[in-house]
N, C-alpha and C. Protein backbone atom coordinates (compact mmCIF):
# COMPACT_ATOMS: atom_id res chain seq x y z
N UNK A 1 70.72 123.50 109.15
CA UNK A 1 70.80 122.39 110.08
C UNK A 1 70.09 122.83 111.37
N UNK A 2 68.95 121.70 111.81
CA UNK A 2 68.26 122.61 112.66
C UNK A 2 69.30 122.16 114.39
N UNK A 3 69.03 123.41 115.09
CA UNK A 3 69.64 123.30 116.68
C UNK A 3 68.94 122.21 117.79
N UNK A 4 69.92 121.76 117.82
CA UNK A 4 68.93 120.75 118.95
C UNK A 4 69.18 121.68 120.65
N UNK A 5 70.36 121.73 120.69
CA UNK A 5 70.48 122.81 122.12
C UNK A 5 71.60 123.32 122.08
N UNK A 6 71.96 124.18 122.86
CA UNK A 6 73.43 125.09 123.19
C UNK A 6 73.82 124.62 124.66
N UNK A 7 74.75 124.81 125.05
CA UNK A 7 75.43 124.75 126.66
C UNK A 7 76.72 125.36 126.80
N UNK A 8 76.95 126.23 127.23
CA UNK A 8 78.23 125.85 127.59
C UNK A 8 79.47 126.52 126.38
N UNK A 9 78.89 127.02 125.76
CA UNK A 9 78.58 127.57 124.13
C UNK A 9 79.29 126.75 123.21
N UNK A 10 78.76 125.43 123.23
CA UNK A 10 78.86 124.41 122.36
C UNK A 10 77.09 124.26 121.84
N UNK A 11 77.07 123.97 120.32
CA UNK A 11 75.64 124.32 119.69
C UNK A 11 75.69 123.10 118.86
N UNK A 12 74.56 122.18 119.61
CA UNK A 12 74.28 121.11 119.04
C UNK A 12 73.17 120.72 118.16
N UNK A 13 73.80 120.03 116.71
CA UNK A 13 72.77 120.17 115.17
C UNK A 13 72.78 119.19 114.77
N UNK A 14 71.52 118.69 114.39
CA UNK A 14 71.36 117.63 113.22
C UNK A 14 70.90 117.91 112.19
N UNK A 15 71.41 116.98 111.12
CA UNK A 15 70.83 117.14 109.60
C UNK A 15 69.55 115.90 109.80
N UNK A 16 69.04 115.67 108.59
CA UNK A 16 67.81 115.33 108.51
C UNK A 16 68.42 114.29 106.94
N UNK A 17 68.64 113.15 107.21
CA UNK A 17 68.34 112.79 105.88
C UNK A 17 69.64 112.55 105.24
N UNK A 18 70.58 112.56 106.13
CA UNK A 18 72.34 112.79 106.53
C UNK A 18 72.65 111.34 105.89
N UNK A 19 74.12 111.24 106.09
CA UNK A 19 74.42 110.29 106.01
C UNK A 19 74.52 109.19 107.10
N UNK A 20 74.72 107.92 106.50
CA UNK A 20 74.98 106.89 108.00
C UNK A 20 76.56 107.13 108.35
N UNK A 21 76.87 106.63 109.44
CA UNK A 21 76.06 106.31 110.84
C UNK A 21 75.30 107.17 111.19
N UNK A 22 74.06 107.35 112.31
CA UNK A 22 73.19 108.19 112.58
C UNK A 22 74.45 108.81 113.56
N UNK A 23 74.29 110.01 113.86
CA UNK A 23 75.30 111.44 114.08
C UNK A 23 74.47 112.50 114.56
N UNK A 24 75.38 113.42 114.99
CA UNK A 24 74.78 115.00 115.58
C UNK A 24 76.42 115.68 115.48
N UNK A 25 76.29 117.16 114.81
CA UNK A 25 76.87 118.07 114.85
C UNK A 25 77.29 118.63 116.62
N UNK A 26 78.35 119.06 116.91
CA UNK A 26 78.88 119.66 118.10
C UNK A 26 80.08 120.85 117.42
N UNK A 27 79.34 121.67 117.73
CA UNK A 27 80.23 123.15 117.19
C UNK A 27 80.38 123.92 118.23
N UNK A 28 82.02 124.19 118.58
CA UNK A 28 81.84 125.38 119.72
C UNK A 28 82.90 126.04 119.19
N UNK A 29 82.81 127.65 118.98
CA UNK A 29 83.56 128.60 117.92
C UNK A 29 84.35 127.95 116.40
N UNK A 30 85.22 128.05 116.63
CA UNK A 30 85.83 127.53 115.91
C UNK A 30 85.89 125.82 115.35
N UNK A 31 85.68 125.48 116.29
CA UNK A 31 85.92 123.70 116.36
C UNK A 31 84.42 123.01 115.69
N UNK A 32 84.66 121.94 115.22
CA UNK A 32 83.36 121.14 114.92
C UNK A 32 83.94 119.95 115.53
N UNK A 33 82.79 119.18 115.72
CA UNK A 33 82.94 117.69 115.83
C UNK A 33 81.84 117.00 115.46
N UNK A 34 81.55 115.53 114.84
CA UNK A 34 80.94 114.62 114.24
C UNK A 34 80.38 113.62 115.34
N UNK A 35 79.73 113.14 116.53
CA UNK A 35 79.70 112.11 117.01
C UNK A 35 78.67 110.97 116.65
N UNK A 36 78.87 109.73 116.72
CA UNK A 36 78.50 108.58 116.52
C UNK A 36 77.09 108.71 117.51
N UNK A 37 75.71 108.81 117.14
CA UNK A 37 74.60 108.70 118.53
C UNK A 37 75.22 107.04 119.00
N UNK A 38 74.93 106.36 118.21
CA UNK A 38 75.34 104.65 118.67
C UNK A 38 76.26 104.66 119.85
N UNK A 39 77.54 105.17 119.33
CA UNK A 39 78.69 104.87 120.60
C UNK A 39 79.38 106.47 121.13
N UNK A 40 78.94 107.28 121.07
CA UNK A 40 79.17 108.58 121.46
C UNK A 40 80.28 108.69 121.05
N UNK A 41 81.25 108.25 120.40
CA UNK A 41 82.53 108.63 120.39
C UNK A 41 82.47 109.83 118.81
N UNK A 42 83.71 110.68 119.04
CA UNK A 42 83.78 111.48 117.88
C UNK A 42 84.41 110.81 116.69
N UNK A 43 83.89 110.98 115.44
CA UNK A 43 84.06 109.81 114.27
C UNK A 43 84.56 111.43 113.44
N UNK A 44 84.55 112.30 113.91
CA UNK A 44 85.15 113.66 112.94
C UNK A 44 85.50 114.78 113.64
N UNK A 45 86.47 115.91 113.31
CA UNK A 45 86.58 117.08 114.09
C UNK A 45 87.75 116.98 114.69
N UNK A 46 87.78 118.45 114.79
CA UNK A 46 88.89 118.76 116.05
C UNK A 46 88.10 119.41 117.00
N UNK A 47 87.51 119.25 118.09
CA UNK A 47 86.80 120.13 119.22
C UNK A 47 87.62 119.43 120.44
N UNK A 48 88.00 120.69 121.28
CA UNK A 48 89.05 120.22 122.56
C UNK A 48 88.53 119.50 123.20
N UNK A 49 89.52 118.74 123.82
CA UNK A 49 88.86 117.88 125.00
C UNK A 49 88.06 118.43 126.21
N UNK A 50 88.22 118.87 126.37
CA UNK A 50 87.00 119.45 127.48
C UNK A 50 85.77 119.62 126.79
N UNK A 51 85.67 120.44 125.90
CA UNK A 51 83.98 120.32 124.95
C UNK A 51 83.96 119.08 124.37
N UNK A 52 84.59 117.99 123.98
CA UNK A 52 84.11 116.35 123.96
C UNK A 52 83.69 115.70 124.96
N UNK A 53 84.04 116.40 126.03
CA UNK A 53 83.77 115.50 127.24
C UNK A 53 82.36 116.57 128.01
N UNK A 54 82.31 117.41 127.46
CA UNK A 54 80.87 118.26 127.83
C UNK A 54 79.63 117.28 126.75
N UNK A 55 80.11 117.50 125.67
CA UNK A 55 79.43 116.60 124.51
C UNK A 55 79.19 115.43 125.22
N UNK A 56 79.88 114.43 125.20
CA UNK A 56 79.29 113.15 125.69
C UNK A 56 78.99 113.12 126.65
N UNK A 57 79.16 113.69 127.78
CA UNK A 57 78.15 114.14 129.07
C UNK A 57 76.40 113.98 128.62
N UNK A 58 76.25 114.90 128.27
CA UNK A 58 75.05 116.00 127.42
C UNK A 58 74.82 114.46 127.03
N UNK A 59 75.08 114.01 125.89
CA UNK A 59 74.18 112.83 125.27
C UNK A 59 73.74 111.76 125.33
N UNK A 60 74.84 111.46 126.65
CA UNK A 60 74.67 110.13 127.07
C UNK A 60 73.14 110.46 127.90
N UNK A 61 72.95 111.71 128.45
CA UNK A 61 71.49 111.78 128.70
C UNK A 61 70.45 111.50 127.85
N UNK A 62 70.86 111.92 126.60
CA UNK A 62 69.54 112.17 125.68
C UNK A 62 69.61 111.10 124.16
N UNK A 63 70.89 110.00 124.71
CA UNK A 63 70.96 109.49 123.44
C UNK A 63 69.81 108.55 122.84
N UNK A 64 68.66 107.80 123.54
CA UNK A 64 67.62 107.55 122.97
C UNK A 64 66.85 108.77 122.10
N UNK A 65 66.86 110.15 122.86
CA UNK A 65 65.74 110.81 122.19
C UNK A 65 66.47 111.02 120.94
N UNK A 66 67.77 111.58 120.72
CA UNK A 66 68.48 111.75 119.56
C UNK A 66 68.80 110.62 118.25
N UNK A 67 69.05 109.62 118.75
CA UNK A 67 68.43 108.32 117.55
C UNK A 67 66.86 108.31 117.34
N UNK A 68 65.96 108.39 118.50
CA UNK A 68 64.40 108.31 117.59
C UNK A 68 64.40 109.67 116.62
N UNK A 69 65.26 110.68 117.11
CA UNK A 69 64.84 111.96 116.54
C UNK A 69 65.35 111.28 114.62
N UNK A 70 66.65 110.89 114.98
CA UNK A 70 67.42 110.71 113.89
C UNK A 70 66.36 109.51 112.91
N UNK A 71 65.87 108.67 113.81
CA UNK A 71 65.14 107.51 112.95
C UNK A 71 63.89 108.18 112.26
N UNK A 72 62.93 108.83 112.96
CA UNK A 72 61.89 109.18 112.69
C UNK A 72 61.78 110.67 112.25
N UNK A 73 63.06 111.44 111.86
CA UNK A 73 63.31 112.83 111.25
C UNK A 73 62.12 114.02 111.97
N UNK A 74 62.14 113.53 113.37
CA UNK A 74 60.97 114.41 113.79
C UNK A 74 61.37 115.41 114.46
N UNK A 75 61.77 116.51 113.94
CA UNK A 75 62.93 117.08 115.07
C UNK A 75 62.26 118.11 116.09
N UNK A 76 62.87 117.74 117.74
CA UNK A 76 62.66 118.66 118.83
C UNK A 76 63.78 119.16 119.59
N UNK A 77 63.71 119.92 120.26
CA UNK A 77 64.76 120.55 120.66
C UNK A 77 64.80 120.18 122.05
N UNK A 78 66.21 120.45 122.56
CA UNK A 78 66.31 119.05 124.13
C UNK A 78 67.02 120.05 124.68
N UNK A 79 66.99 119.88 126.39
CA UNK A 79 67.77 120.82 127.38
C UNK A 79 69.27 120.77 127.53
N UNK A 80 69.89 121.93 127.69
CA UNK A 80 71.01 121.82 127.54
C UNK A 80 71.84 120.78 128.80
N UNK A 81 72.92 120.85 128.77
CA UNK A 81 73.91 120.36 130.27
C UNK A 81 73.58 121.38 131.10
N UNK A 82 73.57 120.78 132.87
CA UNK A 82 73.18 122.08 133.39
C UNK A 82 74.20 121.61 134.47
């Protein structure tokens, strides 16, 4: 699954070819989470609240580039939360 970015040491991945809804991986140690690109909310996982709320921070920046990425399987890698 390729990395789209790290922050915060949460490491964010998409698959290619995944299932619907269009989605992105959020893994920080132990925890995973599933989020929705459409409505940012987590649709899977246990990842604490504070790294969900770093997560949807982070994407609500980049959630156009992450659906074209997802539509058009073109994958680039994006800046973390700073």
């Amino acid at each position: 699954m390729p990395e789209v970015t790290r922050f915060y040491g949460i490491v964010i991945k998409m698959y290619f070819g995944d299932h619907f809804p269009p989605h992105f991986h959020a893994i920080y140690g132990e925890y995973v989470g599933v989020f929705d690109i459409n409505t940012l909310k987590m649709i899977e996982g246990d990842l604490p609240r504070r790294a969900r709320e770093l997560v949807v921070e982070w994407a609500s920046k980049y959630q156009r580039e992450l659906l074209e990425m997802w539509e058009t399987q073109v994958f680039r890698k994006l800046p973390g939360l700073e």
